[in-house]
C-alpha atoms as a PDB file:
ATOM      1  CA  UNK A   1       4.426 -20.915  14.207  1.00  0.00           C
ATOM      2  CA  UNK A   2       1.751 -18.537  15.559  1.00  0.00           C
ATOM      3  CA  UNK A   3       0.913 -15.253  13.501  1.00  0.00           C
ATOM      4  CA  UNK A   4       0.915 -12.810  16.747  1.00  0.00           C
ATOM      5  CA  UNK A   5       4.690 -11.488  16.440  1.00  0.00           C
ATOM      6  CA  UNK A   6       4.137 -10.696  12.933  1.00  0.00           C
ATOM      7  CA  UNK A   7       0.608  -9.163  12.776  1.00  0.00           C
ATOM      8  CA  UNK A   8       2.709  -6.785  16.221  1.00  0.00           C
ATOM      9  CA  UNK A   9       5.596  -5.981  14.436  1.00  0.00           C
ATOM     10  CA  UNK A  10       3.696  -5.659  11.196  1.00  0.00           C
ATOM     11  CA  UNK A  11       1.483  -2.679  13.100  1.00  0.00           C
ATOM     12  CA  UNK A  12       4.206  -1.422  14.532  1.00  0.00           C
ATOM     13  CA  UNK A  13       6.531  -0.885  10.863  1.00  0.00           C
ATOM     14  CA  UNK A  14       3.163   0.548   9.566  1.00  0.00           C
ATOM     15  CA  UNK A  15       2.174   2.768  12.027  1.00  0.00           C
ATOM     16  CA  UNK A  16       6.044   4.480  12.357  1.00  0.00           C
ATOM     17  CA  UNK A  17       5.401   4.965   8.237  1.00  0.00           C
ATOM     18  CA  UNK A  18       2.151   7.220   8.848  1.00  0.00           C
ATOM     19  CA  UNK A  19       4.699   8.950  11.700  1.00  0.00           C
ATOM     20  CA  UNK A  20       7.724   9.404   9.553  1.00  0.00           C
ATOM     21  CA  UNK A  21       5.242  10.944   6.562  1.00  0.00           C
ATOM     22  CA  UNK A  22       3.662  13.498   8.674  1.00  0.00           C
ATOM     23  CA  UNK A  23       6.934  14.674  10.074  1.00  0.00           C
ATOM     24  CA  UNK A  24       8.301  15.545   6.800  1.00  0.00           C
ATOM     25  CA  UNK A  25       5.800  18.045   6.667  1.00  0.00           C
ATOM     26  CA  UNK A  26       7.442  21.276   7.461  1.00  0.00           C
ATOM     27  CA  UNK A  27       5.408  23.867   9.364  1.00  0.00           C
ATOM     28  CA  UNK A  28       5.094  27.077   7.098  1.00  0.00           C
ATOM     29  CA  UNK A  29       7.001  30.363   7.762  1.00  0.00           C
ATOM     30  CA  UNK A  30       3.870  33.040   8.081  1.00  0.00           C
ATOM     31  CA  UNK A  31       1.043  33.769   9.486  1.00  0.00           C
ATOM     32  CA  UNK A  32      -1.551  33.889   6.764  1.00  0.00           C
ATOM     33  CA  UNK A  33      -2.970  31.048   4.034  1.00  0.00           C
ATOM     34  CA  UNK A  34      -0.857  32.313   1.396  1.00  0.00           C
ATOM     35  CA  UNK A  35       1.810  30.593   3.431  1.00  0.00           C
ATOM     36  CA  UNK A  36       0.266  27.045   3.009  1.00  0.00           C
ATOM     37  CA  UNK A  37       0.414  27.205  -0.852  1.00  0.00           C
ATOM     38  CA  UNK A  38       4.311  25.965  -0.664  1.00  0.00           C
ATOM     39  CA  UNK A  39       3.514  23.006   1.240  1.00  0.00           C
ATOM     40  CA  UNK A  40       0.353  22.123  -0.327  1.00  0.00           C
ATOM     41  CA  UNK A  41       2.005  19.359  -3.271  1.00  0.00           C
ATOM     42  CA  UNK A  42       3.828  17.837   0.230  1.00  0.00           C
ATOM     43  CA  UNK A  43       0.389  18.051   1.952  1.00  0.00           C
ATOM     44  CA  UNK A  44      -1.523  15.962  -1.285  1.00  0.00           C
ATOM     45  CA  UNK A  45       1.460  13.512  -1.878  1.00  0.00           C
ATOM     46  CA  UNK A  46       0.839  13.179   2.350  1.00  0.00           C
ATOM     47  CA  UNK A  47      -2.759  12.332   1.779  1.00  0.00           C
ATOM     48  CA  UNK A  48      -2.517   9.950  -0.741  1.00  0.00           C
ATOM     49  CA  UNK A  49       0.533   8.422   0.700  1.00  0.00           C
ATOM     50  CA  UNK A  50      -1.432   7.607   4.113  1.00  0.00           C
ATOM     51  CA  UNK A  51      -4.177   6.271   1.956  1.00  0.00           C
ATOM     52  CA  UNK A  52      -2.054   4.384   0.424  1.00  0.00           C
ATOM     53  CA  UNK A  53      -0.502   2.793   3.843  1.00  0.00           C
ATOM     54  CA  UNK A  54      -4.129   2.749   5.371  1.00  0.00           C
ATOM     55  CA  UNK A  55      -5.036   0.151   2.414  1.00  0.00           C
ATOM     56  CA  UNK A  56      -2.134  -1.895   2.980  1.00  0.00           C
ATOM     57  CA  UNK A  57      -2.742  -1.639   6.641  1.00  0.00           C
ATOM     58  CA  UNK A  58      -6.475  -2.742   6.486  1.00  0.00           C
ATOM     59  CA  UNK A  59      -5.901  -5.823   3.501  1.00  0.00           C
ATOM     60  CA  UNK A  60      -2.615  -7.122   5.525  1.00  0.00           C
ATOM     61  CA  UNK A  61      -4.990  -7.505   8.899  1.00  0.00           C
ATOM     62  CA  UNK A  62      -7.437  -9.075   6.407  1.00  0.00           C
ATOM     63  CA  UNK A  63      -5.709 -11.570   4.872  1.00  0.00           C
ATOM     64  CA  UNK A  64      -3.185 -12.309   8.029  1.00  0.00           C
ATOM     65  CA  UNK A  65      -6.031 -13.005   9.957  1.00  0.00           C
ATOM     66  CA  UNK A  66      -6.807 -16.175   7.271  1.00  0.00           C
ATOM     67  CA  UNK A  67      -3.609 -17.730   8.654  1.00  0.00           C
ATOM     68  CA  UNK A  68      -3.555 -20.585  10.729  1.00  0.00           C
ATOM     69  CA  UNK A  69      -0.051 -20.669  11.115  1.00  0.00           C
ATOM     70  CA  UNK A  70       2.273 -18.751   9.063  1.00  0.00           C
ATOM     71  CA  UNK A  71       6.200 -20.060   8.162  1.00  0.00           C
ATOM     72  CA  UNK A  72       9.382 -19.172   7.250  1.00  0.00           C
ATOM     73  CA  UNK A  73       8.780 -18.055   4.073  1.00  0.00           C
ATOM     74  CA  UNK A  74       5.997 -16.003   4.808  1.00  0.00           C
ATOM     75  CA  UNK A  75       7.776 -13.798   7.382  1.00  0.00           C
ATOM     76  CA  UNK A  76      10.468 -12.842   4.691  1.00  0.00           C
ATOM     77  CA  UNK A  77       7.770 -12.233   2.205  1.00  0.00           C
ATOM     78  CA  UNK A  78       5.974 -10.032   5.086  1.00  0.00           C
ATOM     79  CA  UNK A  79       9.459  -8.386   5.558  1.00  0.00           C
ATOM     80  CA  UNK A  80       9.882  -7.926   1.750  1.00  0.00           C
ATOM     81  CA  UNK A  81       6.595  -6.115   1.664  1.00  0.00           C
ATOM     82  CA  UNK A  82       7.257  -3.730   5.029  1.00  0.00           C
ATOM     83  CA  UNK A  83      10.752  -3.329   3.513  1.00  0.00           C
ATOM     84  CA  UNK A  84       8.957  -1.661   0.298  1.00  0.00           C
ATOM     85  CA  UNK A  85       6.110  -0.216   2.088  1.00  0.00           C
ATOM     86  CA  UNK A  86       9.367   1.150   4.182  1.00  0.00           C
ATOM     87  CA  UNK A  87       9.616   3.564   0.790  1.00  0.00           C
ATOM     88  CA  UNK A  88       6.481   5.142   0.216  1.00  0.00           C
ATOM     89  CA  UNK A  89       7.710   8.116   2.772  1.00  0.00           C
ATOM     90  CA  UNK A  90      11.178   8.621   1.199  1.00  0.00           C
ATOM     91  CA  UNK A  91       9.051   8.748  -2.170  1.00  0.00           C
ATOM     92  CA  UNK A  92       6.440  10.819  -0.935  1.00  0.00           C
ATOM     93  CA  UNK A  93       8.450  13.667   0.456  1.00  0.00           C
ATOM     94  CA  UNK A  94      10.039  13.408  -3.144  1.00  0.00           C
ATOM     95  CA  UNK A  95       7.387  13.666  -5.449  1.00  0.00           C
ATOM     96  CA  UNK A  96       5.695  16.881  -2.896  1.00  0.00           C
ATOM     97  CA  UNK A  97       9.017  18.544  -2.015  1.00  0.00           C
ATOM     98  CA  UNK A  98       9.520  18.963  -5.774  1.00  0.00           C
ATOM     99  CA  UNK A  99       6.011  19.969  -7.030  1.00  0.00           C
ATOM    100  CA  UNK A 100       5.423  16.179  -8.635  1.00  0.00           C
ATOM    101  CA  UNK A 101       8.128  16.736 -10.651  1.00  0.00           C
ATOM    102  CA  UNK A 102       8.934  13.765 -13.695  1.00  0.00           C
ATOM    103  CA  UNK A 103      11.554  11.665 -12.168  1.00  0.00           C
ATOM    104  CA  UNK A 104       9.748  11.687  -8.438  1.00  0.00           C
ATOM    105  CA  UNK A 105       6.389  10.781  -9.659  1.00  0.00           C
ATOM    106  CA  UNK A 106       7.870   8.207 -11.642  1.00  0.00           C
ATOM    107  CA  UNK A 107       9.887   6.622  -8.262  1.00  0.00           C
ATOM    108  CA  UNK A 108       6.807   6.781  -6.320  1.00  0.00           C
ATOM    109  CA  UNK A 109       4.991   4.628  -9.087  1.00  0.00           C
ATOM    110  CA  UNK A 110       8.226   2.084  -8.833  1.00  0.00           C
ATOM    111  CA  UNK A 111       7.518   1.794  -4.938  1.00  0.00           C
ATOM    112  CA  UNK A 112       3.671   1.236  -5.447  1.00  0.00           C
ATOM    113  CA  UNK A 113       4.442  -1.386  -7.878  1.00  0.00           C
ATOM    114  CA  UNK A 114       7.299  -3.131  -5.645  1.00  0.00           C
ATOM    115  CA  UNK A 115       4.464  -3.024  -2.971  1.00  0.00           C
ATOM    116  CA  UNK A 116       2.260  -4.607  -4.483  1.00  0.00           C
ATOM    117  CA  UNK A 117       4.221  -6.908  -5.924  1.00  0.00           C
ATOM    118  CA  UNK A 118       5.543  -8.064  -2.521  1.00  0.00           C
ATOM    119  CA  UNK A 119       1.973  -7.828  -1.391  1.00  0.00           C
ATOM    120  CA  UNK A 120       1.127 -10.730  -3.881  1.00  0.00           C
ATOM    121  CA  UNK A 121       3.945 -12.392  -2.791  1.00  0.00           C
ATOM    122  CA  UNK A 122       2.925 -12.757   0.093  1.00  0.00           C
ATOM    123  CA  UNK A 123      -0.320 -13.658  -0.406  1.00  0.00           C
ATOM    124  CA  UNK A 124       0.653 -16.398  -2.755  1.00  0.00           C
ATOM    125  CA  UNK A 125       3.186 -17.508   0.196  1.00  0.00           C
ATOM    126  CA  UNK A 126       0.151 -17.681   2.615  1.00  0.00           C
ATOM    127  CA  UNK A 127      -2.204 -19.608  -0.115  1.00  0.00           C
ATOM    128  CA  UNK A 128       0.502 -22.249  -0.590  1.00  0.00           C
ATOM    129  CA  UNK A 129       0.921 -23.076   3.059  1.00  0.00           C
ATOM    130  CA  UNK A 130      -2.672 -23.142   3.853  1.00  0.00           C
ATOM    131  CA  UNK A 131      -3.440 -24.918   0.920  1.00  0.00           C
ATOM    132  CA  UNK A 132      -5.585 -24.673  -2.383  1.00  0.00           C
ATOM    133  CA  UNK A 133      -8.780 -24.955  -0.854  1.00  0.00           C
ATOM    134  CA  UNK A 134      -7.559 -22.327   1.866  1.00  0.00           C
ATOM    135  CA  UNK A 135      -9.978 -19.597   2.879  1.00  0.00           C
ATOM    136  CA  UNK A 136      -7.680 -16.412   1.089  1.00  0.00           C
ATOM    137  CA  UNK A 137      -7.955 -18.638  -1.727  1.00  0.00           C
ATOM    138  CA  UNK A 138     -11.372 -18.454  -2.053  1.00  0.00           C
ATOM    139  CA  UNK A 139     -11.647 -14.867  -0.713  1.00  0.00           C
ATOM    140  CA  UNK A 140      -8.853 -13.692  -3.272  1.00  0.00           C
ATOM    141  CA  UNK A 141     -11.316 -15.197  -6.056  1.00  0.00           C
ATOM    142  CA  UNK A 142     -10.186 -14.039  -9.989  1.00  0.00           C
ATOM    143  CA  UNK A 143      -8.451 -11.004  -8.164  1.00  0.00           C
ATOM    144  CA  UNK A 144      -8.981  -8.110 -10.512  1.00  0.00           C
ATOM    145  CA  UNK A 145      -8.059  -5.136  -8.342  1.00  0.00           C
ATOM    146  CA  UNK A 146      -4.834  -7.000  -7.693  1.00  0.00           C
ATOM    147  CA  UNK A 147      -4.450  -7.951 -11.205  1.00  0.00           C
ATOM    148  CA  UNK A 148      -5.703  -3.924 -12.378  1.00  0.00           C
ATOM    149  CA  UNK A 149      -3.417  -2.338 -10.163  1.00  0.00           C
ATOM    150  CA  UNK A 150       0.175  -3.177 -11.450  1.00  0.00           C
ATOM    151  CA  UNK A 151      -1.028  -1.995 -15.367  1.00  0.00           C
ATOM    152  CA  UNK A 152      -1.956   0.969 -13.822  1.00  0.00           C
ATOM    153  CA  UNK A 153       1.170   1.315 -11.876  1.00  0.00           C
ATOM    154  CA  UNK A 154       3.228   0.744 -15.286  1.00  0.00           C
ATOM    155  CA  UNK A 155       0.567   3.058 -17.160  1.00  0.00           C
ATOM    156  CA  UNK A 156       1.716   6.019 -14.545  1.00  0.00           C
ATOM    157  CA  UNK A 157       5.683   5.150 -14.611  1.00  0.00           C
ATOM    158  CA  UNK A 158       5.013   5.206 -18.366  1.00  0.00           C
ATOM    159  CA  UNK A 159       3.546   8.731 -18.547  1.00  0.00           C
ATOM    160  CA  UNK A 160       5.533  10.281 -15.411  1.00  0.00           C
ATOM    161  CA  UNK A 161       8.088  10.757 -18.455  1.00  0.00           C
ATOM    162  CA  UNK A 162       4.993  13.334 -20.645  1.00  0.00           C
ATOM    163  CA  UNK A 163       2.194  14.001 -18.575  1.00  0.00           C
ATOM    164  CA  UNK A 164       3.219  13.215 -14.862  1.00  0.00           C
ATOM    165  CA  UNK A 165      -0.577  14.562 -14.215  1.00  0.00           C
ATOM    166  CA  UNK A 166      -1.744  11.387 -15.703  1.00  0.00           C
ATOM    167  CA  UNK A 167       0.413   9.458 -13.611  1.00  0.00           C
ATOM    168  CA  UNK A 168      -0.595  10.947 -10.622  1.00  0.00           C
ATOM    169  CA  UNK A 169      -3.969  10.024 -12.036  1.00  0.00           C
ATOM    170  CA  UNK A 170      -3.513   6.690 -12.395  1.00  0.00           C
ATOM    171  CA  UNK A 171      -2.517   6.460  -9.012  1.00  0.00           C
ATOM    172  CA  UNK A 172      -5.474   7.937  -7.690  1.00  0.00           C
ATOM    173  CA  UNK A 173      -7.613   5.887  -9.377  1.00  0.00           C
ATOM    174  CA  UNK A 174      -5.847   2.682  -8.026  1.00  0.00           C
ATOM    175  CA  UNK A 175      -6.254   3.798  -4.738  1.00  0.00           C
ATOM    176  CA  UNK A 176     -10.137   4.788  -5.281  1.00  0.00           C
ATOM    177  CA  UNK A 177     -10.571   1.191  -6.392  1.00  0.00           C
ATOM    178  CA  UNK A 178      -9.028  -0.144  -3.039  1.00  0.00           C
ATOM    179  CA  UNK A 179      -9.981   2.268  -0.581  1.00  0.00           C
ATOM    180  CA  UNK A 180     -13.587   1.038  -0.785  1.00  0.00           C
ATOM    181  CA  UNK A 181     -12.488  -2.238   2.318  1.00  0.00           C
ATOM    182  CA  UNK A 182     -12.337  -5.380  -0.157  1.00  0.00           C
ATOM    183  CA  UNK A 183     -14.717  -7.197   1.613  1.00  0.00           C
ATOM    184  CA  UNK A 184     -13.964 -10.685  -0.243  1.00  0.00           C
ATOM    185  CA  UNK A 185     -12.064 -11.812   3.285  1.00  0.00           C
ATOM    186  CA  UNK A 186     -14.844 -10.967   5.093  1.00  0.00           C
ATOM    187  CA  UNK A 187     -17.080 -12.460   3.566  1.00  0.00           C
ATOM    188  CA  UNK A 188     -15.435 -15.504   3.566  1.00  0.00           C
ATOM    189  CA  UNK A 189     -14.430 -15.323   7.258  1.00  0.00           C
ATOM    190  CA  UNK A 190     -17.908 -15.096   8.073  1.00  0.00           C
ATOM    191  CA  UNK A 191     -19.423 -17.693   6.096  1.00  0.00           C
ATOM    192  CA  UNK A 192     -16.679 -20.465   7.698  1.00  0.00           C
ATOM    193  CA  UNK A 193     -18.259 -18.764  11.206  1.00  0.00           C
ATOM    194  CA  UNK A 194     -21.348 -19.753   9.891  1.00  0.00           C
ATOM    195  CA  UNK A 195     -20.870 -23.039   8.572  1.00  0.00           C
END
């Protein structure tokens, strides 16, 4: 099968995400900028929420595009991973709409893990039906962002229960390490042009 309907739909799921986030953003009752300080926790949870989509957004294209032809399997892992991505705004309004209260900022770590979890599902789907010597395969390498990110995940669940500020930490720094574009696909992708 041919990876066009899925990269389009794909788009489409993320791109309603970023919409549905930035409508739970209420507008402010006053005039002045002491009326922003109530939505400012919904305002960073935003921000780092749309980071977090962008990242997903920009690796998914990347590794998608290694696909010759994608299968069965890897549109229901694809699903699986827009399904938790599907999350992050339920999560987000959440964790802001209650000042990144314990119990929120411990959710929102659940639904980064699930995501990236189904994120290396799918890419493990993809690898398998390309082959060992495909080109994600080589791209993906040792993988030690992918491999860093669910410890730090589990390190921010962990302390959303004492210190949620270290959580919220943790996440940040997981999405620092991404939002530089991995540019292992690229690479790759080129060097195959080249060849």
């Amino acid at each position: 099968m041919g990876k066009t309907r899925l990269e389009a739909f794909s788009d489409g799921v993320i791109a309603i995400l970023i919409t549905i986030m930035v409508l739970e953003m209420k507008v402010p009752h006053g005039t002045d900028l002491s009326a922003l300080l109530p939505v400012l926790p919904v305002f960073l949870s935003y921000v780092l929420s749309f980071i977090y989509v962008g990242i997903y957004w920009n690796n998914h294209h990347h590794m998608i595009h290694t696909c010759k032809k994608v299968t069965g399997g890897i549109l229901w892992a694809n699903l699986h991973l827009l399904f938790s991505l599907s999350l992050i705004p339920f999560a987000t309004g959440w964790m802001g709409e209650n000042h990144f209260a314990t119990i929120p900022v411990a959710l929102y770590g659940v639904v980064l893990l699930w995501s990236a979890f189904a994120y290396y599902i799918l890419q493990t789907l993809i690898i398998r039906s390309q082959g060992e010597h495909s080109l994600l395969k080589q791209a993906v390498g040792s993988d030690w962002k992918g491999k860093m990110s669910p410890v730090l995940y589990l390190v921010g669940i962990i302390f959303a229960f004492w210190v949620p500020q270290i959580s919220m930490l943790s996440y940040v720094l997981v999405a620092l390490m991404w939002l530089v574009p991995d540019s292992r696909i690229e690479r790759a992708i080129s060097g195959t042009h080249e060849a």
